[in-house]
C-alpha atoms as a PDB file:
ATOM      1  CA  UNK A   1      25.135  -5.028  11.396  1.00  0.00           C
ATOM      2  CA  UNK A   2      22.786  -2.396  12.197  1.00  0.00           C
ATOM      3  CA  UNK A   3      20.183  -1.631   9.743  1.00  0.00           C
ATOM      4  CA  UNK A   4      20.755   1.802   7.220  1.00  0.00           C
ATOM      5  CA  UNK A   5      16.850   2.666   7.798  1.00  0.00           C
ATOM      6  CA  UNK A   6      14.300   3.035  10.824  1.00  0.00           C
ATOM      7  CA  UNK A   7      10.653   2.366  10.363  1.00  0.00           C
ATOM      8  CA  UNK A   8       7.626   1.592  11.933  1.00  0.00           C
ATOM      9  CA  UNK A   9       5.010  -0.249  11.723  1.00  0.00           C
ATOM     10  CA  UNK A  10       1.544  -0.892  12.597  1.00  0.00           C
ATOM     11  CA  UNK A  11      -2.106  -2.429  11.346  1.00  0.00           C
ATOM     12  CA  UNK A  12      -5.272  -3.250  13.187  1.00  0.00           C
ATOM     13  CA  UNK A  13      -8.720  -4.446  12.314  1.00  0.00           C
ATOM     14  CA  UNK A  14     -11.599  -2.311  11.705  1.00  0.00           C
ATOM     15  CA  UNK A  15     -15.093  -2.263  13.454  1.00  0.00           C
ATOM     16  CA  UNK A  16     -16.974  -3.513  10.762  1.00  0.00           C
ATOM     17  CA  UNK A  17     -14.608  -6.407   9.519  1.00  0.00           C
ATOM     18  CA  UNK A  18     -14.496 -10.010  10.473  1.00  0.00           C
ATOM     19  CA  UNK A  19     -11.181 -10.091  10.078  1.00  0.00           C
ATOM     20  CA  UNK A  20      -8.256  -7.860   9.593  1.00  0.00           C
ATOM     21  CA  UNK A  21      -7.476  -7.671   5.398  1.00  0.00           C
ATOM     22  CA  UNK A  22      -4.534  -5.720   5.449  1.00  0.00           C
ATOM     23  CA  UNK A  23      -0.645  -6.767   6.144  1.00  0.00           C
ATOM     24  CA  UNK A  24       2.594  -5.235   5.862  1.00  0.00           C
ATOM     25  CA  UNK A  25       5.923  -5.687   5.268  1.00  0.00           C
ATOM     26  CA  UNK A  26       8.901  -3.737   7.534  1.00  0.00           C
ATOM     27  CA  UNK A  27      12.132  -5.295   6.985  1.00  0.00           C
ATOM     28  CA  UNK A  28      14.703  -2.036   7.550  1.00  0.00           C
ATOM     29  CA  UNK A  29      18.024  -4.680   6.829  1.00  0.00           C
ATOM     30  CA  UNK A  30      16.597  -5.389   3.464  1.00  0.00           C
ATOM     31  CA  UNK A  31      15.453  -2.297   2.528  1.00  0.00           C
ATOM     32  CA  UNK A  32      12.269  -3.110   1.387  1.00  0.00           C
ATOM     33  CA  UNK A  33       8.365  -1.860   2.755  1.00  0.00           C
ATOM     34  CA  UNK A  34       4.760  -2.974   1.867  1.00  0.00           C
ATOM     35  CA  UNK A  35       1.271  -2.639   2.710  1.00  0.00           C
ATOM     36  CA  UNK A  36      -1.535  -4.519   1.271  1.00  0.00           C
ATOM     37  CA  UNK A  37      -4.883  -4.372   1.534  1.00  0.00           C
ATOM     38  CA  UNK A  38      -7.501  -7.383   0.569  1.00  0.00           C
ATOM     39  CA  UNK A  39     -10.225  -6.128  -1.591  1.00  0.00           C
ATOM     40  CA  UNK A  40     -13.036  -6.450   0.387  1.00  0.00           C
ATOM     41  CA  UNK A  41     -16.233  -7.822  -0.489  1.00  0.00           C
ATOM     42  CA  UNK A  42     -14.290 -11.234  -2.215  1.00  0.00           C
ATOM     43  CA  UNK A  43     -13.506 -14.275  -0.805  1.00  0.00           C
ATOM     44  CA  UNK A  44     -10.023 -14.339   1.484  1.00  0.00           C
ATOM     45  CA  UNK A  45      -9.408 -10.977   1.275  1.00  0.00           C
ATOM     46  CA  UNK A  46      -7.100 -11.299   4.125  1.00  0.00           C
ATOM     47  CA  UNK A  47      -5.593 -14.478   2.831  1.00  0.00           C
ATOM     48  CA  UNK A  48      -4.800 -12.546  -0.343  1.00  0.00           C
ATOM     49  CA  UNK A  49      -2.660  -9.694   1.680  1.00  0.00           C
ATOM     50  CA  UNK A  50      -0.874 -11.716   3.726  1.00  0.00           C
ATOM     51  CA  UNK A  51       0.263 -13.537   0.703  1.00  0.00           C
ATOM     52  CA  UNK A  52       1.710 -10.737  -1.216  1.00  0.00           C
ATOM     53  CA  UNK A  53       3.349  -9.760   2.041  1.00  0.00           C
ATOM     54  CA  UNK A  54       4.663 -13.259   2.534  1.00  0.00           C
ATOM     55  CA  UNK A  55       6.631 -13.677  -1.163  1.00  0.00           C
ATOM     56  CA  UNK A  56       7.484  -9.567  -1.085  1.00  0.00           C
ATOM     57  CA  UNK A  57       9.435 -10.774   2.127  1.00  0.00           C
ATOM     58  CA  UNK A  58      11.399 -13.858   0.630  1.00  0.00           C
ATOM     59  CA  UNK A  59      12.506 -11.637  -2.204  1.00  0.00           C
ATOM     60  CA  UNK A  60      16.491 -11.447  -2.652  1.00  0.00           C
ATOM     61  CA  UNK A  61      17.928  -7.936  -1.628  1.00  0.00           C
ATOM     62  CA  UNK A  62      20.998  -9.043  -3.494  1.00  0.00           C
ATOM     63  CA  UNK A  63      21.702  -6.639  -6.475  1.00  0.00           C
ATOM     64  CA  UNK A  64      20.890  -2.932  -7.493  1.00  0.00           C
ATOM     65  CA  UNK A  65      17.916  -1.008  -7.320  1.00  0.00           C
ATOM     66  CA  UNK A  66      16.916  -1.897 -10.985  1.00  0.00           C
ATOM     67  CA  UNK A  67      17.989  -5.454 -10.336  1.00  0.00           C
ATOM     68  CA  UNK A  68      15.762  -5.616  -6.778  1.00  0.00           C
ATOM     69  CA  UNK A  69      12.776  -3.658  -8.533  1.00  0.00           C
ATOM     70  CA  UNK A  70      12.195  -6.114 -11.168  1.00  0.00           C
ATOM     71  CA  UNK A  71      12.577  -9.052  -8.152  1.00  0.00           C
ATOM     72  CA  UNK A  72       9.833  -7.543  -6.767  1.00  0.00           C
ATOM     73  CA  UNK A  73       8.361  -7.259 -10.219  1.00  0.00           C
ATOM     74  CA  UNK A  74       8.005 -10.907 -11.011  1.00  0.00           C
ATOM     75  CA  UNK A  75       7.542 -11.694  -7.273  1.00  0.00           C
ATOM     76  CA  UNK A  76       4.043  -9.932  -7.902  1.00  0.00           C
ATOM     77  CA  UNK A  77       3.486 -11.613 -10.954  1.00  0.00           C
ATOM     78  CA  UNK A  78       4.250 -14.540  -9.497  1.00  0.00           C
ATOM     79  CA  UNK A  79       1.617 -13.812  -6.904  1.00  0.00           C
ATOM     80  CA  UNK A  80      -0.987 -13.064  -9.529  1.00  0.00           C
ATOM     81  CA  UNK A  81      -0.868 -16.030 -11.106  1.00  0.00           C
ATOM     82  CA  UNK A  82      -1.031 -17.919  -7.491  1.00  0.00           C
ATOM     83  CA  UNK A  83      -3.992 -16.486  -6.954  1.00  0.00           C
ATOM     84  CA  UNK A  84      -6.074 -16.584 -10.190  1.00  0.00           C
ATOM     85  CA  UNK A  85      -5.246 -20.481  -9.641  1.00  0.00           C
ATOM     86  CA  UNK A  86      -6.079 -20.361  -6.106  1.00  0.00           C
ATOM     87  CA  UNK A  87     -10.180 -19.092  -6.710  1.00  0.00           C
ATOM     88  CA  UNK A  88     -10.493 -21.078  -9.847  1.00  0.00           C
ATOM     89  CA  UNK A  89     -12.651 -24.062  -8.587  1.00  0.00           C
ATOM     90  CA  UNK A  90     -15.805 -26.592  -9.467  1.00  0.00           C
ATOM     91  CA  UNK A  91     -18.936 -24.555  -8.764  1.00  0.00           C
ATOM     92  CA  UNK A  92     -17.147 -21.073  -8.135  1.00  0.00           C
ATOM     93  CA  UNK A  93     -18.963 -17.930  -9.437  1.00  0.00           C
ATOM     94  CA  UNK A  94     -17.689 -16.275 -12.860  1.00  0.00           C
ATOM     95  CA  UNK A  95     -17.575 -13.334 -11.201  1.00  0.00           C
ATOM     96  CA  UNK A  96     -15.514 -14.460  -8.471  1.00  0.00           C
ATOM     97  CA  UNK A  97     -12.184 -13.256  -7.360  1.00  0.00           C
ATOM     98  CA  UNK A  98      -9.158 -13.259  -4.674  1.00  0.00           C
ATOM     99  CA  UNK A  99      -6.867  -9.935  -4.445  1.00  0.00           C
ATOM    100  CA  UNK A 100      -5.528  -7.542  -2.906  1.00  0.00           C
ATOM    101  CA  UNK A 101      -3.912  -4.114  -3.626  1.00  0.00           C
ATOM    102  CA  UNK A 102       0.113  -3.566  -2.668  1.00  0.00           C
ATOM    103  CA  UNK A 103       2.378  -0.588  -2.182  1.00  0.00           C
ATOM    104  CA  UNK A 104       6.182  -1.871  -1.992  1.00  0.00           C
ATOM    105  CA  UNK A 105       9.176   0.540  -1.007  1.00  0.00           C
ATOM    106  CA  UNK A 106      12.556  -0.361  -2.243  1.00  0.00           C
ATOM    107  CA  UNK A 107      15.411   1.904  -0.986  1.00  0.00           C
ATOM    108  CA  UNK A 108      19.454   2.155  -1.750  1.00  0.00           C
ATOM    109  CA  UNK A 109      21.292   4.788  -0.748  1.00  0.00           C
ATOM    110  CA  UNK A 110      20.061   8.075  -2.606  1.00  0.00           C
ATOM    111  CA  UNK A 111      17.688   6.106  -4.328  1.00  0.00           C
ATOM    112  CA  UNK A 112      14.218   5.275  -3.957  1.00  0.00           C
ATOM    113  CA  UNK A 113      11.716   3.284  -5.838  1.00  0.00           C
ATOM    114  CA  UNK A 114       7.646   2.897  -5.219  1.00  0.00           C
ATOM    115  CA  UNK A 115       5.473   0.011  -7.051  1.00  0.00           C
ATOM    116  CA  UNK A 116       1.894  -0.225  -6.668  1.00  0.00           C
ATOM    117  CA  UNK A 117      -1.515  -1.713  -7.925  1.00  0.00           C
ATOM    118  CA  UNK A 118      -4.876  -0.740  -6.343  1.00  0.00           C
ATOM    119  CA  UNK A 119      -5.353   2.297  -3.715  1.00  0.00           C
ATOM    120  CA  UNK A 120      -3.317   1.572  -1.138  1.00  0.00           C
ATOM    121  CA  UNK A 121      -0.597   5.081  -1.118  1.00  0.00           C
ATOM    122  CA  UNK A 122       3.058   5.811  -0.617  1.00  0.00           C
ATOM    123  CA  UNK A 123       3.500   9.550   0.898  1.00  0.00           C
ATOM    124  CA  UNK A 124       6.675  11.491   0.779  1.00  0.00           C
ATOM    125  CA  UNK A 125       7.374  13.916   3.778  1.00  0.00           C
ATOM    126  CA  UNK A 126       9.973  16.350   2.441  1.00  0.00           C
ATOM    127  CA  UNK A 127      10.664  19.821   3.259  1.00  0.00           C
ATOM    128  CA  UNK A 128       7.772  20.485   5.502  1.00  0.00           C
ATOM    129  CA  UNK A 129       5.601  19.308   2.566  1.00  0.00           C
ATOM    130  CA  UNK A 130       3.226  16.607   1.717  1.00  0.00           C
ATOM    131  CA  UNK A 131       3.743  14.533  -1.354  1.00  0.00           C
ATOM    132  CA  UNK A 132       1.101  11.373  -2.723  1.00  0.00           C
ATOM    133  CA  UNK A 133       3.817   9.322  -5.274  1.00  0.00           C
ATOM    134  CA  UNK A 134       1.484   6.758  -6.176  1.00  0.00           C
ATOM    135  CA  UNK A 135      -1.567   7.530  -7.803  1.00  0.00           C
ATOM    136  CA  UNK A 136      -4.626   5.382  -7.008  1.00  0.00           C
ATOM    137  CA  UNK A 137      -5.653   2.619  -9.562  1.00  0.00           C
ATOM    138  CA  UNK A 138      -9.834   2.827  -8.949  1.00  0.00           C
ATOM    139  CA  UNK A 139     -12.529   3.844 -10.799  1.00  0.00           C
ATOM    140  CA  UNK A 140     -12.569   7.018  -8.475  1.00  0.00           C
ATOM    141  CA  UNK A 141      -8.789   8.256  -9.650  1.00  0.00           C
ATOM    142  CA  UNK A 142     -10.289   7.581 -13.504  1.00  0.00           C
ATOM    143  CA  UNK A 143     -13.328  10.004 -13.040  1.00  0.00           C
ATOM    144  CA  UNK A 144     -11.321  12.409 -11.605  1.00  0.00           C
ATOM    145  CA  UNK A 145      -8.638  12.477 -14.377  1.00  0.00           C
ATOM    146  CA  UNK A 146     -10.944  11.409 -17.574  1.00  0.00           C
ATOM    147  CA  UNK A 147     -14.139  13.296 -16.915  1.00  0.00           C
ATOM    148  CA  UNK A 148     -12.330  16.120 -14.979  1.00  0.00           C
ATOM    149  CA  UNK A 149     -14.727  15.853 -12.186  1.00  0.00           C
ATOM    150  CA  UNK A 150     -13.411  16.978  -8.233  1.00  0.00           C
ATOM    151  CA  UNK A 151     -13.073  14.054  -5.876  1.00  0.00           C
ATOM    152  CA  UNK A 152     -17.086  15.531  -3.840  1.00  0.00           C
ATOM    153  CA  UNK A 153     -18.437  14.826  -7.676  1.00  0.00           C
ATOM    154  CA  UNK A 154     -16.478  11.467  -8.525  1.00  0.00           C
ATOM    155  CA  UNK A 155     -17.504  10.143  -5.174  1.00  0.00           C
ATOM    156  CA  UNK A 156     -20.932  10.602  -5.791  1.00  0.00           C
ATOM    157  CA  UNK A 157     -20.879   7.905  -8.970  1.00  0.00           C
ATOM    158  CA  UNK A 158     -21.992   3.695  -7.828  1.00  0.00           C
ATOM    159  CA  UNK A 159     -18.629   1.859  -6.970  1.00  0.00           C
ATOM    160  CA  UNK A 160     -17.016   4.752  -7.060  1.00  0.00           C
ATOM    161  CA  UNK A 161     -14.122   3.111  -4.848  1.00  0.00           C
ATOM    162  CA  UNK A 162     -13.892   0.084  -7.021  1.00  0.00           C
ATOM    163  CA  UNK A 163     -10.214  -0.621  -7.928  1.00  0.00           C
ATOM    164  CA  UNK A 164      -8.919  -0.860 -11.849  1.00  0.00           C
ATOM    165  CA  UNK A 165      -5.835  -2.779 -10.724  1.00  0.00           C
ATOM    166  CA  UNK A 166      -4.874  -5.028  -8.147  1.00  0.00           C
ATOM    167  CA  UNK A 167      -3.075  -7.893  -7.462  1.00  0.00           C
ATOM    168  CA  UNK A 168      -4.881 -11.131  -8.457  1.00  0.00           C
ATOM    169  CA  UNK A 169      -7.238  -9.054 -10.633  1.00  0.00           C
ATOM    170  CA  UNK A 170      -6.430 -10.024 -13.847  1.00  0.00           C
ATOM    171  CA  UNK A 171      -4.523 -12.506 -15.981  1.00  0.00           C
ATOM    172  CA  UNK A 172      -1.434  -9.940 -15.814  1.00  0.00           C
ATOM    173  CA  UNK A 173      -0.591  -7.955 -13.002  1.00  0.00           C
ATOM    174  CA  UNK A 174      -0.218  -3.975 -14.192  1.00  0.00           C
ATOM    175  CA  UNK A 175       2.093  -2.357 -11.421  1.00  0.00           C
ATOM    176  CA  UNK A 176       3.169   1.002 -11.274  1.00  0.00           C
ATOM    177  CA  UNK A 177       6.455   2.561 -10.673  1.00  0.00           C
ATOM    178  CA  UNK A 178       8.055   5.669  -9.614  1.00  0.00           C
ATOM    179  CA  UNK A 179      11.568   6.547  -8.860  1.00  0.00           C
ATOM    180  CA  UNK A 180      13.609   9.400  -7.433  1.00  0.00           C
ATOM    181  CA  UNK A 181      16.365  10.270  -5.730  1.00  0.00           C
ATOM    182  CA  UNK A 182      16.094  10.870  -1.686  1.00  0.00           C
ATOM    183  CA  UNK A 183      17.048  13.367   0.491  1.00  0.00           C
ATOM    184  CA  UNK A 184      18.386  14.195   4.418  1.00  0.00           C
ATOM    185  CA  UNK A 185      14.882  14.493   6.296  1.00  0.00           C
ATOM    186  CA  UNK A 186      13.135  12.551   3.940  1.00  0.00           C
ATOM    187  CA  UNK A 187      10.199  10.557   5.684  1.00  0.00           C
ATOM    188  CA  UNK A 188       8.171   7.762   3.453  1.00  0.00           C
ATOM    189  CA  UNK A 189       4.163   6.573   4.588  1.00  0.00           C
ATOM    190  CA  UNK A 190       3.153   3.661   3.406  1.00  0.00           C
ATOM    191  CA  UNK A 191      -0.665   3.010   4.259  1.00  0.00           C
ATOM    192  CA  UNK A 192      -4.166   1.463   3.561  1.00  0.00           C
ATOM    193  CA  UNK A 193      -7.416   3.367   2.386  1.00  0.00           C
ATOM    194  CA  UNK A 194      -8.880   2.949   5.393  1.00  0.00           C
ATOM    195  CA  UNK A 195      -5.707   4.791   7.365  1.00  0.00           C
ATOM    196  CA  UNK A 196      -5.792   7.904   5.204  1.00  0.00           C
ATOM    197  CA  UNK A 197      -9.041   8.159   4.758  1.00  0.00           C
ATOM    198  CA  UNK A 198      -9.535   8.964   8.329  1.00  0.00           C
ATOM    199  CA  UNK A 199      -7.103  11.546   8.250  1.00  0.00           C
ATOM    200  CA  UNK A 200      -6.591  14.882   6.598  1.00  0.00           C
ATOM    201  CA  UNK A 201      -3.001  15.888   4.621  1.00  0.00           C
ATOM    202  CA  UNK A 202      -2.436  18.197   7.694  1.00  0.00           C
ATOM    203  CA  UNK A 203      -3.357  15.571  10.195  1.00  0.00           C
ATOM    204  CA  UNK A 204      -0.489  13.315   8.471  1.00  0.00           C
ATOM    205  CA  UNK A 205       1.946  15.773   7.965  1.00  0.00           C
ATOM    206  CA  UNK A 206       2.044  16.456  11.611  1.00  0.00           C
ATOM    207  CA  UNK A 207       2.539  13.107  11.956  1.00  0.00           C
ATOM    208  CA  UNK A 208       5.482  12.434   9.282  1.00  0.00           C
ATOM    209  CA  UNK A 209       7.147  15.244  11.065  1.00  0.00           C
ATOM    210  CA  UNK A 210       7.756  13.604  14.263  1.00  0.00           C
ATOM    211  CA  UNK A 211      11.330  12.687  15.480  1.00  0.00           C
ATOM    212  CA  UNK A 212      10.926   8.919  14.954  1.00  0.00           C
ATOM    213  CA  UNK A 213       9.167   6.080  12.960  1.00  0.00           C
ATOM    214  CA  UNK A 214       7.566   4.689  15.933  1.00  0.00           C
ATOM    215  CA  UNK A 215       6.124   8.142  17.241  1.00  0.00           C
ATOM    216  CA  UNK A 216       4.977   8.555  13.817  1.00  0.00           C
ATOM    217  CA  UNK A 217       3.235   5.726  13.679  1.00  0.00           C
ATOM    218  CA  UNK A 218       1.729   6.037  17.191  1.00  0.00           C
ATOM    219  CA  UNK A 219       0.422   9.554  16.235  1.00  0.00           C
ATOM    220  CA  UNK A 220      -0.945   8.224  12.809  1.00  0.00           C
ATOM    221  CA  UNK A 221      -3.008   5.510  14.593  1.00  0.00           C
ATOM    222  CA  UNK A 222      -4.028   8.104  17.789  1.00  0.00           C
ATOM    223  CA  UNK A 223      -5.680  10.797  15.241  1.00  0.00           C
ATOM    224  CA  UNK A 224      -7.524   8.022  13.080  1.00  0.00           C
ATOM    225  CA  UNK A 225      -9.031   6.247  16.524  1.00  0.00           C
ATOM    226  CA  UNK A 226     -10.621   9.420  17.671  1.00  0.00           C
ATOM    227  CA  UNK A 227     -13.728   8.572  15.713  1.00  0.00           C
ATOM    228  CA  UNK A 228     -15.224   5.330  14.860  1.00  0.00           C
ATOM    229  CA  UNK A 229     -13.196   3.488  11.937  1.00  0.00           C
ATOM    230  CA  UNK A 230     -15.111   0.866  10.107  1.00  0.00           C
ATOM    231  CA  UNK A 231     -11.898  -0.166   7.831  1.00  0.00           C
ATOM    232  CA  UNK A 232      -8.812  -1.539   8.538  1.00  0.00           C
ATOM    233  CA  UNK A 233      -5.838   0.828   9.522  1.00  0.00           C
ATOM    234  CA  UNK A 234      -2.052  -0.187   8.256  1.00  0.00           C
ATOM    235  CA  UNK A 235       0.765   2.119   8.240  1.00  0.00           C
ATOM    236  CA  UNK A 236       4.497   1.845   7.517  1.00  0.00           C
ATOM    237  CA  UNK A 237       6.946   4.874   8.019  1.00  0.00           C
ATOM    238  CA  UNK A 238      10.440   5.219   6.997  1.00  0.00           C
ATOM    239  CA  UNK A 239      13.061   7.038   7.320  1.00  0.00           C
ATOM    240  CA  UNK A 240      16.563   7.171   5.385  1.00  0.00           C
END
């Protein structure tokens, strides 16, 4: 049976990593999306991603929205306890740590639902228009919203792009939700830091507005290669 959804898509490495630390998840018959991102700077970042994408892709899609968004719920939590265990060791720093951030898209028709930890985004491309539904968990987002400073001033503060929330973080996983209902000519991003960092709200409006998933995706990646990208690039688009 043919799948209710088309999407795209894609992730590659970035210039200045070792390895590629992000993953995602594009499974159109199950209805379900993801990207995550390692945090970078710990140990098995990318190990980290690829295993939130791994258990986000053996969740059931049996059941309801509600019933498949609090799967993917204590999937995470799950997760977050697996790793916690996994960088607890003889000898290991205190400080140390294994995560990764996640952005999961759960659809049914006229429905939508978007969970998240950390900084990786969902988009909403609806009416010509731009939307950012998640809301980024890092110390950034907080000096934005608690100090009222613009994002030129917040940037300019140490760590400034250091998560609050991620997967793996802490002893319990925060996630985020949002839900709403969807529309004809709806179009959903999914993506890393590093992809929309290299692009401007224009740049990936123009993109979300092209016929399919795939060219999408192919104009995404074609804008953010024009200059030299140091992170890693993931995106996901979808389409109801």
């Amino acid at each position: 049976m043919a799948a209710p959804w088309r999407s795209a898509g894609r992730t590659q490495q970035g210039q200045a990593r070792l390895r590629n630390e992000d993953a995602f998840l594009d499974d159109p018959r199950r209805s379900c999306w993801a990207v995550a991102d390692g945090m970078g700077g710990y140990r098995n970042g990318d190990f980290a991603s690829q295993w939130v994408i791994r258990q986000l892709a053996a969740v059931s899609a049996q059941g309801n929205l509600d019933q498949r968004i609090q799967a993917v719920r204590s999937c995470l939590q799950g997760v977050n306890q697996g790793l916690r265990r996994a960088w607890i060791e003889p000898g290991a720093p205190a400080d140390a740590t294994m995560g990764s951030t996640v952005v999961a898209l759960l659809l049914e028709k006229g429905r939508a639902a978007c969970l998240w930890a950390g900084d990786s985004r969902c988009y909403l491309w609806r009416g010509q228009s731009l939307y950012q539904l998640s809301k980024d968990h890092s110390l950034l987002q907080r000096l934005m919203d608690e100090r009222h400073l613009s994002a030129a001033q917040a940037q300019a503060y140490p760590d400034a792009r250091a998560l609050t929330r991620a997967v793996g973080a802490g002893s319990r996983l925060h996630l985020e939700a949002l839900e709403l209902s969807t529309r004809p000519g709806d179009v959903f991003l999914l993506c890393s830091d590093g992809l929309y960092q290299a692009l401007s709200h224009v740049d990936l409006g123009r993109a979300l507005s092209m016929q399919t998933p795939q060219q999408a995706v192919e104009r995404l990646f074609a804008g953010a290669l024009r200059r030299p990208v140091h992170d890693d690039l993931t995106a996901v688009v979808v389409q109801p």
